[in-house]
Protein backbone atom coordinates (compact mmCIF):
# COMPACT_ATOMS: atom_id res chain seq x y z
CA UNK A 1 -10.27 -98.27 53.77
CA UNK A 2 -13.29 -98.29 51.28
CA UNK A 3 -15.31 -95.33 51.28
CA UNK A 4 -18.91 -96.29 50.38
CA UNK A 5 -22.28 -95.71 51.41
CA UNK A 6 -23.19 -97.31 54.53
CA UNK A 7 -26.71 -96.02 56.02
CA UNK A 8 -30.39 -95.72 54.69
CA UNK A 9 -31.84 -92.39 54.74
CA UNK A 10 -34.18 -91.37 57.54
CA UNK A 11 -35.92 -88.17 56.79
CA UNK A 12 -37.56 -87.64 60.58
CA UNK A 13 -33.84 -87.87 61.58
CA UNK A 14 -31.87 -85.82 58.99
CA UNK A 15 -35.33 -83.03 59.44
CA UNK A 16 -34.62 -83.20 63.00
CA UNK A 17 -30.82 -82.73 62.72
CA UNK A 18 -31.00 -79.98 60.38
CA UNK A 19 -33.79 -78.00 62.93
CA UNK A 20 -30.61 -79.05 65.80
CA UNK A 21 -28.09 -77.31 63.56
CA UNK A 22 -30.68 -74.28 63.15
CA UNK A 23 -31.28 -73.53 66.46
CA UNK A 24 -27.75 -74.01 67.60
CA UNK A 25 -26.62 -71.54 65.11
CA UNK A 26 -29.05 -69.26 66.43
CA UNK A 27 -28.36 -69.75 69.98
CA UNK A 28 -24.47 -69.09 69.07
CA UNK A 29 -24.96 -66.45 67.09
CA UNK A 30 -27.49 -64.43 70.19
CA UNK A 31 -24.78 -65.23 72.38
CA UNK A 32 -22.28 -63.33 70.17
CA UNK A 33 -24.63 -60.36 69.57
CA UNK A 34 -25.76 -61.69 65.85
CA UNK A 35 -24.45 -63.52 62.61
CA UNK A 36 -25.12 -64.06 59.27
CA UNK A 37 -28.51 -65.70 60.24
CA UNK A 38 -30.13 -65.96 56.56
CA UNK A 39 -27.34 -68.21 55.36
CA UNK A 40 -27.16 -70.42 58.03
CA UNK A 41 -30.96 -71.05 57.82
CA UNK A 42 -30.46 -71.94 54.20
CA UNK A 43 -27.04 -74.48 54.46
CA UNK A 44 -28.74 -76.63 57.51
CA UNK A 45 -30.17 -79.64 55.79
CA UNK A 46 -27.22 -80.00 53.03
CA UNK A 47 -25.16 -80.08 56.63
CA UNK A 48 -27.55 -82.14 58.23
CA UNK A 49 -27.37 -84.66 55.37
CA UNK A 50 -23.55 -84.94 54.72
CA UNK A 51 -23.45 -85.11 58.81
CA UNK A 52 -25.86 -87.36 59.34
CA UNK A 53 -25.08 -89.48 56.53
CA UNK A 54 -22.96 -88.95 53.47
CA UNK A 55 -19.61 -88.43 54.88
CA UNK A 56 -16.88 -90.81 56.73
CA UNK A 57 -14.96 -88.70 59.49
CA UNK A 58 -13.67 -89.00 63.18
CA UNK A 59 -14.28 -86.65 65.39
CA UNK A 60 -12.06 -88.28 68.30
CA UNK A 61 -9.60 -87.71 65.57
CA UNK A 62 -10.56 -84.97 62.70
CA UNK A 63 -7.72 -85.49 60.77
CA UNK A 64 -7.17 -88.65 60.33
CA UNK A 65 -7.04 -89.72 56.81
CA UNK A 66 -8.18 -90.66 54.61
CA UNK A 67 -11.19 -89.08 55.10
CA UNK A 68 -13.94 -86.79 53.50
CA UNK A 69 -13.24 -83.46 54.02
CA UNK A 70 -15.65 -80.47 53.84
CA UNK A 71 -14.75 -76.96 52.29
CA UNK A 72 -17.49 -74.20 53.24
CA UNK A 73 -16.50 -71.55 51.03
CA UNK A 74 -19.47 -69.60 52.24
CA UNK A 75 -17.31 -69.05 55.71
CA UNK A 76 -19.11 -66.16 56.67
CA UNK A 77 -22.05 -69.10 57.60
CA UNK A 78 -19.69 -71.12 59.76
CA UNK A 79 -22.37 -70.80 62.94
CA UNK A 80 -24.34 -73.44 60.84
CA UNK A 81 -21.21 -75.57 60.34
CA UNK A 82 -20.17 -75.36 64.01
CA UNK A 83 -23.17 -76.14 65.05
CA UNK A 84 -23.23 -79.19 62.64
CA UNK A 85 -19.28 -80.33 64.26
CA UNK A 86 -21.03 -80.10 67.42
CA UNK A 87 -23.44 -81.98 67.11
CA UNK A 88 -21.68 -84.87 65.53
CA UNK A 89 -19.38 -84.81 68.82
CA UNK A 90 -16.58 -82.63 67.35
CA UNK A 91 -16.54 -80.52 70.47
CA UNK A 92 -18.97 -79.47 72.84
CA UNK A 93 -21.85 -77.78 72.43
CA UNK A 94 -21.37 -75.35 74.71
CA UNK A 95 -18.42 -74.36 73.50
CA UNK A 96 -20.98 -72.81 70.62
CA UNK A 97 -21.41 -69.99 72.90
CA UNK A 98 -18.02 -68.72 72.62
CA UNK A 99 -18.53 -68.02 68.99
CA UNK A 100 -16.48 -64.92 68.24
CA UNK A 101 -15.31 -64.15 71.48
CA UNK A 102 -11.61 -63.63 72.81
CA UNK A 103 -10.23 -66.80 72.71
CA UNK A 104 -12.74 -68.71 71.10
CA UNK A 105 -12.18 -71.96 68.94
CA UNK A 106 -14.96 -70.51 66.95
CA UNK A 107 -14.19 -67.28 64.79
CA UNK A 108 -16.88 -65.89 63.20
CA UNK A 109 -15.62 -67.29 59.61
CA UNK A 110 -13.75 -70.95 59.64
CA UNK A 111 -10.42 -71.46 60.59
CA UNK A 112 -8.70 -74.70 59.99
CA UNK A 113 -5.67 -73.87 62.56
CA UNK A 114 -8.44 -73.15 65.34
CA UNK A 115 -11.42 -75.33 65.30
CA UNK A 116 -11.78 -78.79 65.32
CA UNK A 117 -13.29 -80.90 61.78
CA UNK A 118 -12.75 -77.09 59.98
CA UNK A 119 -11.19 -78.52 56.96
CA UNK A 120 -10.01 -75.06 54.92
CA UNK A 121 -10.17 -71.58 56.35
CA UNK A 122 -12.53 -69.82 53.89
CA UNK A 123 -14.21 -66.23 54.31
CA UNK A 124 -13.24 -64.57 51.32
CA UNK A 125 -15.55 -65.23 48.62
CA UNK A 126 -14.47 -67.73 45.99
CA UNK A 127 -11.26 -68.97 47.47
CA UNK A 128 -12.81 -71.62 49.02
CA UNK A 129 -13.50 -73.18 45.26
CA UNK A 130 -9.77 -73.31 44.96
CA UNK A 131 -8.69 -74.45 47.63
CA UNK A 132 -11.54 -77.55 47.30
CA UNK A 133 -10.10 -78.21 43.79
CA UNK A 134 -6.99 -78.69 45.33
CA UNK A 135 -7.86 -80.77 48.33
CA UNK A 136 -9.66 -83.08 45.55
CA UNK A 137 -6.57 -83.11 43.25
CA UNK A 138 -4.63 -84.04 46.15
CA UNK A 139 -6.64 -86.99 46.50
CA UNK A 140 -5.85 -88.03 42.95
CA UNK A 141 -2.72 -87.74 43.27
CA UNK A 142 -1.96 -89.76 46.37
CA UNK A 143 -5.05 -92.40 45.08
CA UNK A 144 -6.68 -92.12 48.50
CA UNK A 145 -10.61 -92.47 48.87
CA UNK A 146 -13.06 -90.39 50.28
CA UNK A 147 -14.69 -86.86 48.49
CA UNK A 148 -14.41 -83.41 48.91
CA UNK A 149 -17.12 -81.63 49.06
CA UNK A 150 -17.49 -77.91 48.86
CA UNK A 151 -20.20 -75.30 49.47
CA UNK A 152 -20.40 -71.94 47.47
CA UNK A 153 -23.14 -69.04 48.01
CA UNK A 154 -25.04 -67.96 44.65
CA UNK A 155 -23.83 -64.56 45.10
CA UNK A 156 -20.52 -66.26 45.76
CA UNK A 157 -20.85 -67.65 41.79
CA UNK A 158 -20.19 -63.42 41.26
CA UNK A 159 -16.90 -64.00 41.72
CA UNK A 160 -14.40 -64.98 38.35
CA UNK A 161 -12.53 -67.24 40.72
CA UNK A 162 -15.63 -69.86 41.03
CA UNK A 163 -15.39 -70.53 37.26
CA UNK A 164 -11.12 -70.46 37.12
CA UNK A 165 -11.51 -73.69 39.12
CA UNK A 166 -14.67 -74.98 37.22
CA UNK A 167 -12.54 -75.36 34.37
CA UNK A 168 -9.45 -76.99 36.27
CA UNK A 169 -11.71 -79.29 37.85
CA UNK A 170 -13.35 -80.50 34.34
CA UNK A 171 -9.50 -80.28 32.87
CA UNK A 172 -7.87 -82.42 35.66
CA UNK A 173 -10.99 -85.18 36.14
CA UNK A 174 -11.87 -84.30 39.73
CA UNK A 175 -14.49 -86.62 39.89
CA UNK A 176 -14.13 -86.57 43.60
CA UNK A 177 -15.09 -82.80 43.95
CA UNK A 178 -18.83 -82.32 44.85
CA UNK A 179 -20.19 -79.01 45.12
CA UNK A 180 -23.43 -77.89 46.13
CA UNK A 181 -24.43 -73.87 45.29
CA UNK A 182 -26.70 -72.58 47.86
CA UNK A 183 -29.02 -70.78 45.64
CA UNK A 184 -31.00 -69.14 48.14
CA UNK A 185 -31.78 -66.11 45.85
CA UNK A 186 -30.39 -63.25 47.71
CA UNK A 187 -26.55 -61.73 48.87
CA UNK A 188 -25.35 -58.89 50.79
CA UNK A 189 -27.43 -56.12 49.03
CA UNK A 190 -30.47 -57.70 46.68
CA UNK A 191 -30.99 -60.80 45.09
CA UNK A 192 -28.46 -62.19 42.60
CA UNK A 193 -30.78 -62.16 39.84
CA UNK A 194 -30.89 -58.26 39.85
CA UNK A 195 -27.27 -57.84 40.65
CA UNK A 196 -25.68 -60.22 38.47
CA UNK A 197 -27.80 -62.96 37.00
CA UNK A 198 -26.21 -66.26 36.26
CA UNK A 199 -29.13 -67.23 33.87
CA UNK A 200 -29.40 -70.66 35.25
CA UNK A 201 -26.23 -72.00 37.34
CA UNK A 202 -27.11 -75.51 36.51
CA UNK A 203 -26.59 -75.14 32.91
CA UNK A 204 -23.78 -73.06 33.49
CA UNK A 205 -21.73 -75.95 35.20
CA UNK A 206 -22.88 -78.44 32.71
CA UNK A 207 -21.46 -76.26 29.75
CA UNK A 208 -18.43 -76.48 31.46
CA UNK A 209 -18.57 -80.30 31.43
CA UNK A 210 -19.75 -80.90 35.05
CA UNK A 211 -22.15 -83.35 36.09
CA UNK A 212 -24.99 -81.06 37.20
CA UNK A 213 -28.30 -80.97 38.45
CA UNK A 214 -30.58 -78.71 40.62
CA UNK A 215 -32.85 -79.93 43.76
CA UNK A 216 -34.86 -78.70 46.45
CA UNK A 217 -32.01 -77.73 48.53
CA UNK A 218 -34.53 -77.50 51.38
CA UNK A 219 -35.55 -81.46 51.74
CA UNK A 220 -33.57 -83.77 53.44
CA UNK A 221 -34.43 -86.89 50.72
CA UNK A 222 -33.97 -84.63 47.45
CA UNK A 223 -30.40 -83.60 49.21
CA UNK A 224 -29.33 -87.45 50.33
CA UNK A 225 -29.97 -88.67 46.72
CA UNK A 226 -28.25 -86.07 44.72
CA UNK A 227 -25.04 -86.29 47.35
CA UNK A 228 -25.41 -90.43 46.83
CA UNK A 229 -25.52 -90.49 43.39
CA UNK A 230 -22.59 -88.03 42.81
CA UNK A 231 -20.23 -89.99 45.58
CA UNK A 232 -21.10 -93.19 43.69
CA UNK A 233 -20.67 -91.71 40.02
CA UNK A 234 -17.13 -91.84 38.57
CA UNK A 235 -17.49 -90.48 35.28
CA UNK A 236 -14.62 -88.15 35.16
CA UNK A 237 -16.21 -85.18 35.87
CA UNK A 238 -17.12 -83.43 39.06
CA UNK A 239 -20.44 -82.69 40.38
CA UNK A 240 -22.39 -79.85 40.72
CA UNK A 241 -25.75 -80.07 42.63
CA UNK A 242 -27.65 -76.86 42.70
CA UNK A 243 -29.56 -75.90 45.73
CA UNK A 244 -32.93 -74.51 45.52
CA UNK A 245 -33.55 -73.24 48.82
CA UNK A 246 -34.76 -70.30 50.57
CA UNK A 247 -32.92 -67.57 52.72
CA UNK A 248 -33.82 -67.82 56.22
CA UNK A 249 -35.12 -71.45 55.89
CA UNK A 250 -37.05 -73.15 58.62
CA UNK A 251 -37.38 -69.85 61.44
CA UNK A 252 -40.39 -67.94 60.92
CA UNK A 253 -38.74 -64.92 61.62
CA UNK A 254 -36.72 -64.67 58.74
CA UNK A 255 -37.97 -67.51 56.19
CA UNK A 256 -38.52 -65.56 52.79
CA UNK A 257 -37.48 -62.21 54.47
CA UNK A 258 -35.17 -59.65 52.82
CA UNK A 259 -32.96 -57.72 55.21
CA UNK A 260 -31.79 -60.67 56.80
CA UNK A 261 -28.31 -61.38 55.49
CA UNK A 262 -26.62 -60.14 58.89
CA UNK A 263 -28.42 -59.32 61.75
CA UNK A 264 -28.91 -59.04 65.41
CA UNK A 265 -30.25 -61.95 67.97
CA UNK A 266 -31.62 -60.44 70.53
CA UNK A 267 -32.97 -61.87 73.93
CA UNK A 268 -36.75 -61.66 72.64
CA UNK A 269 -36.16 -63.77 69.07
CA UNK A 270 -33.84 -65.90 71.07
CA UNK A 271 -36.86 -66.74 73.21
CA UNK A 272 -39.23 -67.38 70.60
CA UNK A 273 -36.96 -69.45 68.93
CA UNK A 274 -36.39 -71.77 71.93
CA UNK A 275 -39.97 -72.50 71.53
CA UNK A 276 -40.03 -72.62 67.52
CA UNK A 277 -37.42 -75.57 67.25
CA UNK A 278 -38.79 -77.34 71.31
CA UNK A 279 -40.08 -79.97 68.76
CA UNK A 280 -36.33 -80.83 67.55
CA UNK A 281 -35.60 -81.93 71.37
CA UNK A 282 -39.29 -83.42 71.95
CA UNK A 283 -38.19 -87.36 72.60
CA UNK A 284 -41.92 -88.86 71.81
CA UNK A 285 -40.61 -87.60 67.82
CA UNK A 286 -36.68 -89.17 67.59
């Protein structure tokens, strides 16, 4: 099987997508009394592009392989993810509404031995870069196509653990690791340039012999041709594309809002957001 790249981008339908996996998040995150709403806003168009176009997978059959496999080490925003499975037919999209609940598919951070197309269980903060690496070296090692891609928080980059694997990746020639940094400016308690300030994450990866470059993380074309570039580059190095995007993305409630890492969904902002994102499901625009 030859992994290459197969469809043209459309921006109306990766924008739309990405406003699908918003308001899906949202809706599963009222239903379970609230989430980690900022981070979801922020992830849904690198979703909506890897979803809608980068990667090869089955959902009649997740793991089949080979196949590209995803690795959100950011698990605390798997709403946006599970929205993103469900809408590519990974399960139904109902079955958002269980999110958290007793005997949900759908914990409130990803877990591979629960939910379908969930790759790695990930939650705490900078294991997910490991495991990736070693998904990736797998790979190598058995010489079978397909890319894994990961996706890290900037306040996630606070964590030594990040940079232990940048420098196995670069060491063992993981060109088929491609991770995106959601640099969305703000973590748990402040932004990340008071609390720990990377001084540029781009150059940091590129000192460390990555193939890096930063985008706006928030448009759907920017996203597509950074992701197409790195799965067609095979220079020996992995790839790093920096996300410049903003916390809250794409819901006027929260775009550009502070206080907003976790937070309640209640009936009335549920409401209001049904009619915020009524475009996304408005047929005359698809």
């Amino acid at each position: 099987m030859i992994f290459i790249m197969e469809k043209e981008i459309d921006r109306k339908k990766l924008e739309l997508l990405a406003a699908r996996i918003r308001l899906e998040s949202i809706r599963a995150m009222h239903a379970s009394g609230g989430g980690h709403v900022g981070g979801c806003m922020s992830i849904a168009e690198v979703l909506a592009v890897l979803y809608g176009g980068i990667m090869h997978y089955n959902p009649e059959n997740p793991k089949a392989e080979p196949r590209d496999k995803l690795v959100l080490s950011k698990g605390h925003c798997g709403p946006a993810l599970y929205a993103a499975l469900a809408l590519s037919g990974f399960f139904p999209l109902e079955e958002l509404l269980t999110l958290n609940k007793n005997g949900t598919r759908l914990p409130s951070h990803c877990d591979m031995r629960k939910t379908p197309g969930i790759d790695m269980t990930t939650g705490s903060l900078g294991q997910g870069a490991s495991t990736a690496a070693g998904l990736a070296l797998g790979k190598k090692m058995k010489s079978e196509p397909g890319n894994v891609f990961l996706i890290l928080g900037d306040g996630e980059c606070d964590e030594g653990q990040v940079w232990e694997m940048v420098m196995f990746a670069k060491q063992r020639r993981l060109d088929n690791l491609i991770t995106f940094v959601d640099l969305n400016h703000q973590q748990l308690d402040g932004y990340t340039e008071d609390i720990c300030s990377m001084g540029g994450l781009c150059g940091r990866f590129t000192s460390f012999g990555w193939e890096s470059c930063i985008i706006n993380g928030n448009d759907v074309c920017a996203v597509y041709d950074a992701a197409a570039k790195a799965v067609l580059r095979h220079s020996g190095s992995p790839s790093c594309i920096v996300l410049d995007t903003v916390k809250g993305k794409g819901w006027s409630l929260t775009e550009g809002k502070t206080g907003i890492h976790h937070m309640a969904v209640t009936d009335g902002m549920m409401a209001e957001a049904e009619k915020e994102f009524a475009f996304a499901f408005d047929k005359s625009v698809t």
